[in-house]
PDB file of N, CA and C in Angstrom:
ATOM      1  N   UNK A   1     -18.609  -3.488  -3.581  1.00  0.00           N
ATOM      2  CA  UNK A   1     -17.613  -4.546  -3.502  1.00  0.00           C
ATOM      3  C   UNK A   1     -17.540  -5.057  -2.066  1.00  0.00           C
ATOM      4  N   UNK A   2     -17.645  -6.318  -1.917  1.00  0.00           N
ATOM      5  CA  UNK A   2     -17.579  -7.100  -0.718  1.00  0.00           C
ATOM      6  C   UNK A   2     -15.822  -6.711   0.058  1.00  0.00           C
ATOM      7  N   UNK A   3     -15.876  -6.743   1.247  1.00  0.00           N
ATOM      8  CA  UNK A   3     -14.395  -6.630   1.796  1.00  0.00           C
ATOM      9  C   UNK A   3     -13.640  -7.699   1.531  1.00  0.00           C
ATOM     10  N   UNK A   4     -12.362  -7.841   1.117  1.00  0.00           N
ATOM     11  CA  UNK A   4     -11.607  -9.499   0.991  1.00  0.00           C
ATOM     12  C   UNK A   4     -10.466  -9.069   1.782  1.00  0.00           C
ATOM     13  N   UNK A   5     -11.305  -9.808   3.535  1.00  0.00           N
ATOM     14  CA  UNK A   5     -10.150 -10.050   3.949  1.00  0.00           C
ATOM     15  C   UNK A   5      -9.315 -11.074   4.185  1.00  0.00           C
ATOM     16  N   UNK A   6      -9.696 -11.706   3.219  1.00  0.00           N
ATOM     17  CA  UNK A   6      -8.289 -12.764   2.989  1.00  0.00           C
ATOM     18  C   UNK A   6      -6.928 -12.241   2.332  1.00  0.00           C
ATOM     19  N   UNK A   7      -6.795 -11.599   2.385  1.00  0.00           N
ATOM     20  CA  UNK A   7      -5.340 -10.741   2.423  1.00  0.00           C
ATOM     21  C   UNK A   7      -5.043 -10.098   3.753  1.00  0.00           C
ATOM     22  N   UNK A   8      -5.450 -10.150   4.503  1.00  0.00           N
ATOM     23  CA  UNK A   8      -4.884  -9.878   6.283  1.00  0.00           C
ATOM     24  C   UNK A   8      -3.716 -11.017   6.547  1.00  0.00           C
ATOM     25  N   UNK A   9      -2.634 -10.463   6.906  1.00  0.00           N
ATOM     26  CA  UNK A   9      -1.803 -11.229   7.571  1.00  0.00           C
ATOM     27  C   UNK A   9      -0.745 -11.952   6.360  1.00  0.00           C
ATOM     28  N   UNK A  10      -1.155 -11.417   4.987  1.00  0.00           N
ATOM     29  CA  UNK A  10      -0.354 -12.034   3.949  1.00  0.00           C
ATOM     30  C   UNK A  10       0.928 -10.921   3.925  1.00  0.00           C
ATOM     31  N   UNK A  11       1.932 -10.801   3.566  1.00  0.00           N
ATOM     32  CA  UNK A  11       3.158 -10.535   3.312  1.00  0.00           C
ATOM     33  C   UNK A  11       2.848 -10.205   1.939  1.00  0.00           C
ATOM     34  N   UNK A  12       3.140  -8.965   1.808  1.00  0.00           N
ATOM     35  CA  UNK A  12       3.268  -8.277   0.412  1.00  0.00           C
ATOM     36  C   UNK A  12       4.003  -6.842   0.035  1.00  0.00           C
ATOM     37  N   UNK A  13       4.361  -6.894  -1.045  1.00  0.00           N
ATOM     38  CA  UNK A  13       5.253  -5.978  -1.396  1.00  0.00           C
ATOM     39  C   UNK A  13       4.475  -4.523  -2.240  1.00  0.00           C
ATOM     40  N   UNK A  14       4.602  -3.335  -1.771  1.00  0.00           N
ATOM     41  CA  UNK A  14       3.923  -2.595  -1.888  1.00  0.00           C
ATOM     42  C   UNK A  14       4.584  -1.420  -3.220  1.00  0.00           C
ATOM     43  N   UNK A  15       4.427  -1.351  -4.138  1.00  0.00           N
ATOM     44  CA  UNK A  15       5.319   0.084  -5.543  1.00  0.00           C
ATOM     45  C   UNK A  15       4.846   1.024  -5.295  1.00  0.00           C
ATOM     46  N   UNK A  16       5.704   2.076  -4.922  1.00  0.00           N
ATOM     47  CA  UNK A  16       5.400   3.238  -4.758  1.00  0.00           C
ATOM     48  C   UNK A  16       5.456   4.223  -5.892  1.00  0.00           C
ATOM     49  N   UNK A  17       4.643   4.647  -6.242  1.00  0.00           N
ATOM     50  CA  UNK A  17       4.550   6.102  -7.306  1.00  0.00           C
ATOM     51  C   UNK A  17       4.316   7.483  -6.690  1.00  0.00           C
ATOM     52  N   UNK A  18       5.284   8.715  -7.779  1.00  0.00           N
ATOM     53  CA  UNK A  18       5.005   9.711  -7.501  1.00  0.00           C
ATOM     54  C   UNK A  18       3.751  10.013  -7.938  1.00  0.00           C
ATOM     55  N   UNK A  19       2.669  10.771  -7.884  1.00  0.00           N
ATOM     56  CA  UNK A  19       1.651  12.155  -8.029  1.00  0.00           C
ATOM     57  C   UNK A  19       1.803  11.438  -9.558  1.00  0.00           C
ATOM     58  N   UNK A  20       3.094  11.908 -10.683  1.00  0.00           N
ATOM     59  CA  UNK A  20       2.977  12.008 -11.882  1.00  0.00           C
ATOM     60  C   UNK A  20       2.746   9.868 -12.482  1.00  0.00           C
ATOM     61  N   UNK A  21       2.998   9.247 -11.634  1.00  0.00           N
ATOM     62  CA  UNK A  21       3.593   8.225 -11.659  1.00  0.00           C
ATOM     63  C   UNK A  21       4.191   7.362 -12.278  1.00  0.00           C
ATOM     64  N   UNK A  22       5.660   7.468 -12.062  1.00  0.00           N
ATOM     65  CA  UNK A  22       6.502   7.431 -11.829  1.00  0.00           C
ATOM     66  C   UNK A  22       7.112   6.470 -10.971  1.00  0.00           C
ATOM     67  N   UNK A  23       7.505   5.312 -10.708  1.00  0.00           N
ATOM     68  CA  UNK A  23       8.086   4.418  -9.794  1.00  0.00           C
ATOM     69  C   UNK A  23       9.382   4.419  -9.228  1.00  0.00           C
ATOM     70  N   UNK A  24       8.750   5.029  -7.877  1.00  0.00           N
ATOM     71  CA  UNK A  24      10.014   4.968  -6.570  1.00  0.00           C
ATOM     72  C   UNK A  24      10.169   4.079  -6.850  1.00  0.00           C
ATOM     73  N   UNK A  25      10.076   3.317  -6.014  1.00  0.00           N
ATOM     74  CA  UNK A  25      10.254   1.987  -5.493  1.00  0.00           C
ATOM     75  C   UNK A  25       9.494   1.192  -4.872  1.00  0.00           C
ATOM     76  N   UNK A  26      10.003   0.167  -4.165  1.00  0.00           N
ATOM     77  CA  UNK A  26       9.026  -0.943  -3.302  1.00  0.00           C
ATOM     78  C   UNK A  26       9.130  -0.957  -2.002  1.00  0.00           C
ATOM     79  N   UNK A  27       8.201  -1.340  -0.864  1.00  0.00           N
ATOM     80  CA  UNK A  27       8.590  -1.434   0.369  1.00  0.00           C
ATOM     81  C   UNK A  27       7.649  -2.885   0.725  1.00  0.00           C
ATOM     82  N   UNK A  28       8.164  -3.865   1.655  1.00  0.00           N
ATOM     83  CA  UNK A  28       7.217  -4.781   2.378  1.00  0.00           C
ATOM     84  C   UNK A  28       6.724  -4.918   3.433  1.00  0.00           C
ATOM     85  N   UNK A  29       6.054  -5.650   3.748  1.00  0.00           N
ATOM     86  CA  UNK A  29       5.108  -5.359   4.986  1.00  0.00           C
ATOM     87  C   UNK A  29       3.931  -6.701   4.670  1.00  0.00           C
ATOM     88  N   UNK A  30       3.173  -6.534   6.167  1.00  0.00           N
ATOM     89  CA  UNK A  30       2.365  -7.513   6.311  1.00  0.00           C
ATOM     90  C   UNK A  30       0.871  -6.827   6.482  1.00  0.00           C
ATOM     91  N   UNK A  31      -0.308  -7.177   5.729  1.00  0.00           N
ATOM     92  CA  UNK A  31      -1.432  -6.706   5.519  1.00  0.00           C
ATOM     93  C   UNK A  31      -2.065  -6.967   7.298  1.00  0.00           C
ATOM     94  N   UNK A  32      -2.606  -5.752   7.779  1.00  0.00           N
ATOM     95  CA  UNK A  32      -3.057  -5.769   8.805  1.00  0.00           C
ATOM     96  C   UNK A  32      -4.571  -5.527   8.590  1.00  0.00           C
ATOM     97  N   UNK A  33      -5.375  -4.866   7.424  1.00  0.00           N
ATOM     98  CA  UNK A  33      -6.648  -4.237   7.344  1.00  0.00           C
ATOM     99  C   UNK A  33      -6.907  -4.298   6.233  1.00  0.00           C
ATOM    100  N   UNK A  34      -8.326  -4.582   5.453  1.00  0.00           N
ATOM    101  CA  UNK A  34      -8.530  -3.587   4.044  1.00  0.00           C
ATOM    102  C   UNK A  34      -9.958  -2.836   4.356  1.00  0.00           C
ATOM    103  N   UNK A  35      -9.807  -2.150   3.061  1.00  0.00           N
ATOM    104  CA  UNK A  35     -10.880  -0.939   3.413  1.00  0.00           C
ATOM    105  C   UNK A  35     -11.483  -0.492   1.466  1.00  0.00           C
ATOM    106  N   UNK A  36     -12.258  -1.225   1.593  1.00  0.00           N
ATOM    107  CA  UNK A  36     -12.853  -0.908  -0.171  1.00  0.00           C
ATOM    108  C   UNK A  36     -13.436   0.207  -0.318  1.00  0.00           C
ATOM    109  N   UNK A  37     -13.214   1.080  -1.368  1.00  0.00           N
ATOM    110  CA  UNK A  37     -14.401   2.443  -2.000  1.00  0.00           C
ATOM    111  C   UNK A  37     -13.728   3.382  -0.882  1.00  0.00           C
ATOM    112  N   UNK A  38     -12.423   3.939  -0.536  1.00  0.00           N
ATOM    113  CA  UNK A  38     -12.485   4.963  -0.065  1.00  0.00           C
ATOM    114  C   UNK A  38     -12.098   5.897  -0.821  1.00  0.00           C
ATOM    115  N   UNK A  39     -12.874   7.145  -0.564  1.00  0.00           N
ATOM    116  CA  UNK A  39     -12.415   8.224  -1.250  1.00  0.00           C
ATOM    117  C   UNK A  39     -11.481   8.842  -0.622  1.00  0.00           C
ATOM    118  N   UNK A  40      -9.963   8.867  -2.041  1.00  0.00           N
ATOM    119  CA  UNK A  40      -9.119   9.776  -1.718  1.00  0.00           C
ATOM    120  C   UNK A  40      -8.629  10.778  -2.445  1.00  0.00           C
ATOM    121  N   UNK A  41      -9.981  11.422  -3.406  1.00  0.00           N
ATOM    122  CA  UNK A  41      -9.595  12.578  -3.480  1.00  0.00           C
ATOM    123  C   UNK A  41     -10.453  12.720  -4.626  1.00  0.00           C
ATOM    124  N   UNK A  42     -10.414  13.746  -5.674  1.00  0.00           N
ATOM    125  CA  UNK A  42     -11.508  14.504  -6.120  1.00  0.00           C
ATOM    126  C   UNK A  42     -10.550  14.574  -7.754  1.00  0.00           C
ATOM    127  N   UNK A  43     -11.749  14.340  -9.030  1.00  0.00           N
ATOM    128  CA  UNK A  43     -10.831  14.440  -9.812  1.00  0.00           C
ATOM    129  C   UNK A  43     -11.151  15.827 -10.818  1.00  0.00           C
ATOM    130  N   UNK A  44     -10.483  16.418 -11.827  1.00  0.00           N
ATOM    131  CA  UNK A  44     -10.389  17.542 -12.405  1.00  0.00           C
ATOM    132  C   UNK A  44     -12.142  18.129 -12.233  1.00  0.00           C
ATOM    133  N   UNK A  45     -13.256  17.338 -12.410  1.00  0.00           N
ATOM    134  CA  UNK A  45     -14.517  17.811 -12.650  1.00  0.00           C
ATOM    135  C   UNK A  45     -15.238  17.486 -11.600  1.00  0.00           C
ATOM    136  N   UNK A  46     -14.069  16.991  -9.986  1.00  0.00           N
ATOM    137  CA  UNK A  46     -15.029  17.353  -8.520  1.00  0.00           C
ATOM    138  C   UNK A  46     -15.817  16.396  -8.497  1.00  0.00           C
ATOM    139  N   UNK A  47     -15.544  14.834  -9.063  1.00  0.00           N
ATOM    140  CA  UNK A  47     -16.304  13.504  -8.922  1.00  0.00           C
ATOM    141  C   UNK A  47     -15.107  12.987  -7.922  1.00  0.00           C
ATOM    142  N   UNK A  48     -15.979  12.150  -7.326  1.00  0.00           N
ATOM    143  CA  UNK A  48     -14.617  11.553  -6.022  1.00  0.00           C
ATOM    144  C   UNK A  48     -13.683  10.300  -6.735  1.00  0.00           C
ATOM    145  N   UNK A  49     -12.909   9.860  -6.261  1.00  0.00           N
ATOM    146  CA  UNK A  49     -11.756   8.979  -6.517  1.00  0.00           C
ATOM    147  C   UNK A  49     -11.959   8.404  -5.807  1.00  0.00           C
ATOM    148  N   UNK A  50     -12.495   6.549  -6.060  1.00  0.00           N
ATOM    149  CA  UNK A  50     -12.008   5.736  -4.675  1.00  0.00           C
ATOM    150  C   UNK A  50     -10.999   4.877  -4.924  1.00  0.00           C
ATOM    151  N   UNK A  51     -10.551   4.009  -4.012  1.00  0.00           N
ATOM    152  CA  UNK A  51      -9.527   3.156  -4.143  1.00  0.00           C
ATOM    153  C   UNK A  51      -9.851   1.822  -3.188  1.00  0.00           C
ATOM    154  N   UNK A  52      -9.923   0.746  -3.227  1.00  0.00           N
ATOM    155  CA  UNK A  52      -9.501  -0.211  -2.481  1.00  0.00           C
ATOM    156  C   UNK A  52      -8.411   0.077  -1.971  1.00  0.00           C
ATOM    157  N   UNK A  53      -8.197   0.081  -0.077  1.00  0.00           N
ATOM    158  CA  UNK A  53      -7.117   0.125   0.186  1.00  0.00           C
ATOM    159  C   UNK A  53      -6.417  -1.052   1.244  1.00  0.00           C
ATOM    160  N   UNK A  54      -5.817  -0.896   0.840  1.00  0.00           N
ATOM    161  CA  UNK A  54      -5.234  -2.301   2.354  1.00  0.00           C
ATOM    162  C   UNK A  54      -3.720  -1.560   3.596  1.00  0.00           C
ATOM    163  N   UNK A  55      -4.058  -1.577   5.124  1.00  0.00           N
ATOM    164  CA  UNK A  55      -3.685  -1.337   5.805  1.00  0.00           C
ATOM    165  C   UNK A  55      -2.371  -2.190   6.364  1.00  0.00           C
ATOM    166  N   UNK A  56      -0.614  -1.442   5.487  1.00  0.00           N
ATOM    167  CA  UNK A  56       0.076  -2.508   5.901  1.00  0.00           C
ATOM    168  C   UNK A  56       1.198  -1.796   6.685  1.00  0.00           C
ATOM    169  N   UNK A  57       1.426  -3.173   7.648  1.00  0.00           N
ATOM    170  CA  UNK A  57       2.260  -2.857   9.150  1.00  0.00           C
ATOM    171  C   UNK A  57       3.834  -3.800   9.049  1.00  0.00           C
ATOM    172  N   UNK A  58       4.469  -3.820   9.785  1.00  0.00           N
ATOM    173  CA  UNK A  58       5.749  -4.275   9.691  1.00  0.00           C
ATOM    174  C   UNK A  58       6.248  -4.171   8.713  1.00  0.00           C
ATOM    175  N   UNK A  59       6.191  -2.492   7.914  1.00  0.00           N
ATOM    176  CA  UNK A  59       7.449  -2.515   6.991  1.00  0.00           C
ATOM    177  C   UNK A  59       8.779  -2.531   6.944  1.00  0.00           C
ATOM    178  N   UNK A  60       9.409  -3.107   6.308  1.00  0.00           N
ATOM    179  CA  UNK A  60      10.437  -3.328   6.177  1.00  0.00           C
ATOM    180  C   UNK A  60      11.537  -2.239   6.195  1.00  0.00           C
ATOM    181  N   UNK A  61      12.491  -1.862   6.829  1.00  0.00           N
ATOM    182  CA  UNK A  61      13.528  -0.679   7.045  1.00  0.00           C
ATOM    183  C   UNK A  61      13.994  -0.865   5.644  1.00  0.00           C
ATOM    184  N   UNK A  62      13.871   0.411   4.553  1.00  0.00           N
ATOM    185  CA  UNK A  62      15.156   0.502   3.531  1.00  0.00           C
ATOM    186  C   UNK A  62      16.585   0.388   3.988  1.00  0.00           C
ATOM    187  N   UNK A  63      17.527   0.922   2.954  1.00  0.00           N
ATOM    188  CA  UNK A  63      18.696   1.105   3.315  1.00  0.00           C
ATOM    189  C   UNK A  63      18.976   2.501   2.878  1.00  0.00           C
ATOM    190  N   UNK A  64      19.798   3.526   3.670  1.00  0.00           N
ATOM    191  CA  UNK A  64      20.385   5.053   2.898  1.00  0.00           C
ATOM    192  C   UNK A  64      21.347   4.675   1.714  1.00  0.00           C
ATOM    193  N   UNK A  65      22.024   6.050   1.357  1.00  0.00           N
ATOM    194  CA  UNK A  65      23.125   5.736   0.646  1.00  0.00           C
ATOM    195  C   UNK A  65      24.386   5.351   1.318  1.00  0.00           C
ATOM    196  N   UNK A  66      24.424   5.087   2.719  1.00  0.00           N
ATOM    197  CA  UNK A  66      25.566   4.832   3.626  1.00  0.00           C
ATOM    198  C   UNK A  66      25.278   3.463   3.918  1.00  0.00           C
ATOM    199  N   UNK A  67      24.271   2.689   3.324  1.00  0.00           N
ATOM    200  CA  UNK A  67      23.410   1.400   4.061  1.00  0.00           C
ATOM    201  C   UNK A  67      23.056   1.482   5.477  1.00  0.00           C
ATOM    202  N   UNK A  68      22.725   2.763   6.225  1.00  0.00           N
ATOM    203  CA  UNK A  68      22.432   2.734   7.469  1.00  0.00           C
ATOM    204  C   UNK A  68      20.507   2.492   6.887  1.00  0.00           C
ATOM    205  N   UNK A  69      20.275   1.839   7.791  1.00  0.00           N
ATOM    206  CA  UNK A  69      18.384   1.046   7.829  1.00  0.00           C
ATOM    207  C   UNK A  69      17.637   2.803   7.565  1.00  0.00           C
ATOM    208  N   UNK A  70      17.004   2.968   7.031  1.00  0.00           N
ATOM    209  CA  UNK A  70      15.934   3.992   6.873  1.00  0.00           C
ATOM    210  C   UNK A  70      14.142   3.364   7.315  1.00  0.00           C
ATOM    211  N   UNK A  71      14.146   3.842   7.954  1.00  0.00           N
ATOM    212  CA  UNK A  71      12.709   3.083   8.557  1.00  0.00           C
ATOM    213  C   UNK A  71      11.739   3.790   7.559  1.00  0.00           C
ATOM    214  N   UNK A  72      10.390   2.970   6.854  1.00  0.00           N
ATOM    215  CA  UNK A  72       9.273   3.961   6.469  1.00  0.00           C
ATOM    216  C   UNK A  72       8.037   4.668   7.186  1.00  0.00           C
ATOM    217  N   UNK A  73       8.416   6.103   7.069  1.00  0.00           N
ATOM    218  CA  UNK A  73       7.626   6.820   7.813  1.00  0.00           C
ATOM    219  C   UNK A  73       6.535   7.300   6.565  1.00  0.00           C
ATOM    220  N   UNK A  74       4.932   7.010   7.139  1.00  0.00           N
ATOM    221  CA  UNK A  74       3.854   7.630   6.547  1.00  0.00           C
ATOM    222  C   UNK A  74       3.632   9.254   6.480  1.00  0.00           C
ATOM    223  N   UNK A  75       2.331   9.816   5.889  1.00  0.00           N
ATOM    224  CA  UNK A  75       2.193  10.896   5.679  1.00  0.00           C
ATOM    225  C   UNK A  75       2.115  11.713   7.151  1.00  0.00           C
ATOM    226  N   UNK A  76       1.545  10.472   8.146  1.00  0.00           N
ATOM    227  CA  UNK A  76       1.373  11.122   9.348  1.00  0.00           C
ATOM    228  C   UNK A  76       1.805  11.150  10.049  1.00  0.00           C
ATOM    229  N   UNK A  77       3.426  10.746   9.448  1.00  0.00           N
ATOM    230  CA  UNK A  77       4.794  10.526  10.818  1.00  0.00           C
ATOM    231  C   UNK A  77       4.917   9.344  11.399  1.00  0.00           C
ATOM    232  N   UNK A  78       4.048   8.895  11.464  1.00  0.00           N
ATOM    233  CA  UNK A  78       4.148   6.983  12.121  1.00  0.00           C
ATOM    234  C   UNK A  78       5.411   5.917  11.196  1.00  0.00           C
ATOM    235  N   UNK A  79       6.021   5.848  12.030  1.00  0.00           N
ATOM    236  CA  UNK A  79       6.585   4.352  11.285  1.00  0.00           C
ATOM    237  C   UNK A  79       6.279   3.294  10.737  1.00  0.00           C
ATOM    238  N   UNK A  80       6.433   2.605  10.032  1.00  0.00           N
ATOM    239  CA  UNK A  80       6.417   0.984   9.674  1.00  0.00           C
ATOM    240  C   UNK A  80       5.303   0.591   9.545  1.00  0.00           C
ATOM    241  N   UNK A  81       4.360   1.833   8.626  1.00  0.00           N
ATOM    242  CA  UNK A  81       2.721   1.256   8.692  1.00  0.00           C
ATOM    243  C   UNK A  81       2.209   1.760   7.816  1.00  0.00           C
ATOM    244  N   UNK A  82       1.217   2.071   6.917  1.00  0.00           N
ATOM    245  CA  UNK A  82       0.469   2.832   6.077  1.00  0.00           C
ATOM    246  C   UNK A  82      -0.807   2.542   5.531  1.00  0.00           C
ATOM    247  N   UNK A  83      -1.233   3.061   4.872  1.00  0.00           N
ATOM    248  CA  UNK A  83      -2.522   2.886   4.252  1.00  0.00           C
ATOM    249  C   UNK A  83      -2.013   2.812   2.325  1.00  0.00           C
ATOM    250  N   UNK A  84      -2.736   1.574   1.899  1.00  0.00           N
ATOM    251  CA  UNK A  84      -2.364   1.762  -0.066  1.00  0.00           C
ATOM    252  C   UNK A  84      -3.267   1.328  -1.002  1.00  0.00           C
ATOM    253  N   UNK A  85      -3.107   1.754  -1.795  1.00  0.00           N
ATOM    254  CA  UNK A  85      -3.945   1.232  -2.953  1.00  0.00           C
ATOM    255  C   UNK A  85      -3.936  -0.384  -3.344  1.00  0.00           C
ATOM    256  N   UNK A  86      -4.817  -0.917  -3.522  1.00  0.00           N
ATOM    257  CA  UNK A  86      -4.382  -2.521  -3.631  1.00  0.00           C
ATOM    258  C   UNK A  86      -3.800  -2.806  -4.902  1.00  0.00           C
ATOM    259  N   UNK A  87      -4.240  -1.599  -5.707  1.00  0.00           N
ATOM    260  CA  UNK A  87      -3.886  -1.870  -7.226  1.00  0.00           C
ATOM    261  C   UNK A  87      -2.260  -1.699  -7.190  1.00  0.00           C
ATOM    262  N   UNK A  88      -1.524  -1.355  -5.738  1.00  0.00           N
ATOM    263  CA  UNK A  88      -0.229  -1.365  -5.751  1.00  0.00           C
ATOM    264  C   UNK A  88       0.774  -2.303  -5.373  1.00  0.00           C
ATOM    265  N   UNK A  89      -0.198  -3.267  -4.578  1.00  0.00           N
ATOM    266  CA  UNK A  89       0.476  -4.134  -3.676  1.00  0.00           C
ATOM    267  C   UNK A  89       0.237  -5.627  -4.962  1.00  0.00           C
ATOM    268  N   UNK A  90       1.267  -6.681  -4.213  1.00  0.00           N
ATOM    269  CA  UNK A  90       1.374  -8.013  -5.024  1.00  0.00           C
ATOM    270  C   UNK A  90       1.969  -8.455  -3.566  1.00  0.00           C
ATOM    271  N   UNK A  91       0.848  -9.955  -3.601  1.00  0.00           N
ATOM    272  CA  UNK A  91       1.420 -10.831  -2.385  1.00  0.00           C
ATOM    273  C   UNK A  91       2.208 -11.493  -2.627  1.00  0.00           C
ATOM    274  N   UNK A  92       3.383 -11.985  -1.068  1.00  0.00           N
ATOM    275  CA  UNK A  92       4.415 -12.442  -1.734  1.00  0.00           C
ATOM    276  C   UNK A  92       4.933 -13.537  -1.227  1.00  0.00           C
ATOM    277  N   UNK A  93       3.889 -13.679  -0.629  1.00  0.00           N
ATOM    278  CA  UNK A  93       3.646 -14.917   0.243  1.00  0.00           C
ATOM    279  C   UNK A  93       2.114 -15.563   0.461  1.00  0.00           C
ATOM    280  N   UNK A  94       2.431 -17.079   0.220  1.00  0.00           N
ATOM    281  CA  UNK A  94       0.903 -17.498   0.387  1.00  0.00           C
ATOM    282  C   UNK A  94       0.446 -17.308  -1.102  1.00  0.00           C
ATOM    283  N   UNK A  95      -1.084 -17.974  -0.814  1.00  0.00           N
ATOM    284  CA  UNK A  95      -1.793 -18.159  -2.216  1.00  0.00           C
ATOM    285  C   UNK A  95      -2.703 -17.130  -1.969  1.00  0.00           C
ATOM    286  N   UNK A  96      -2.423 -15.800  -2.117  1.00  0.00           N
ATOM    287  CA  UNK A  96      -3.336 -14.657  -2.110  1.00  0.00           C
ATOM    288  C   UNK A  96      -3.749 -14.066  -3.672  1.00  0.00           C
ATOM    289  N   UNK A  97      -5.265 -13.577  -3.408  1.00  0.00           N
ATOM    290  CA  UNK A  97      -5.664 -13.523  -4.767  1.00  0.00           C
ATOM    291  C   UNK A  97      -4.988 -12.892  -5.868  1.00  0.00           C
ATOM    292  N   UNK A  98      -5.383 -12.350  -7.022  1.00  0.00           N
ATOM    293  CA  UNK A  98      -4.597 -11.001  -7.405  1.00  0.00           C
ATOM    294  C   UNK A  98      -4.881  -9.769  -7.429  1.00  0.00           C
ATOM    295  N   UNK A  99      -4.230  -9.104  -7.354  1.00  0.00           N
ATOM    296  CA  UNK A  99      -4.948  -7.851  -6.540  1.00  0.00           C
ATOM    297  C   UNK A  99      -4.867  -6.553  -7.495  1.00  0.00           C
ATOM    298  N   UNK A 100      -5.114  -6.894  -8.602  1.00  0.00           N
ATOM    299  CA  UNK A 100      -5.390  -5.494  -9.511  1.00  0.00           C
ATOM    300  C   UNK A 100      -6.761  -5.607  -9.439  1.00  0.00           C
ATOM    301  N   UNK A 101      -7.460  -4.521  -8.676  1.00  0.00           N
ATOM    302  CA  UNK A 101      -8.941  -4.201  -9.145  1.00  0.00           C
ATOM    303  C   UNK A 101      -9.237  -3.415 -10.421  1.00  0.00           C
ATOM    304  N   UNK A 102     -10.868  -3.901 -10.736  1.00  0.00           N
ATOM    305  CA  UNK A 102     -10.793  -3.217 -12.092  1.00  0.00           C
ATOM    306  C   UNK A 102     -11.740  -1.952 -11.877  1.00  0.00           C
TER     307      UNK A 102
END
């Protein structure tokens, strides 16, 4: 698969699922990177898993249950940035493609 980075710099809203999945919720942010065919992880019979992923930055602070701002922190402690599946994200701004890969 060719890289499409014409989704850099688009504004999109990202669904988060648990492991079982399950839908947290949503967070937004602005596409800084993508990255096609990475493997993230290995499935019951030890064949790899890839994912299209897209690299997004300026997320948006949640709110707690007090409405004090909750900033989103990644797996690796960083703020307001992450790495996702594209099959998760929907742009939400702009005429960006659609982004369920098959």
């Amino acid at each position: 698969m060719a890289t499409d980075y014409s989704l850099v710099g688009k504004r999109v809203r990202v669904h988060l699922y648990t492991r079982e999945g399950h839908l947290l919720g949503a967070i937004e942010g602005r596409v800084a990177d993508v990255s096609p065919g990475v493997t993230v992880g290995q499935d019951a019979a030890g064949r790899d898993i890839k994912k299209d992923l897209v690299y997004v930055l300026d997320i948006v602070p949640g709110r707690g249950p007090d409405g004090e701002e909750v900033p989103y922190t990644n797996s690796a402690g960083t703020e307001g940035e992450g790495w996702f599946a594209v099959q998760d994200v929907t742009v939400i701004e702009g005429d960006g493609p659609p982004l369920f890969a098959n």
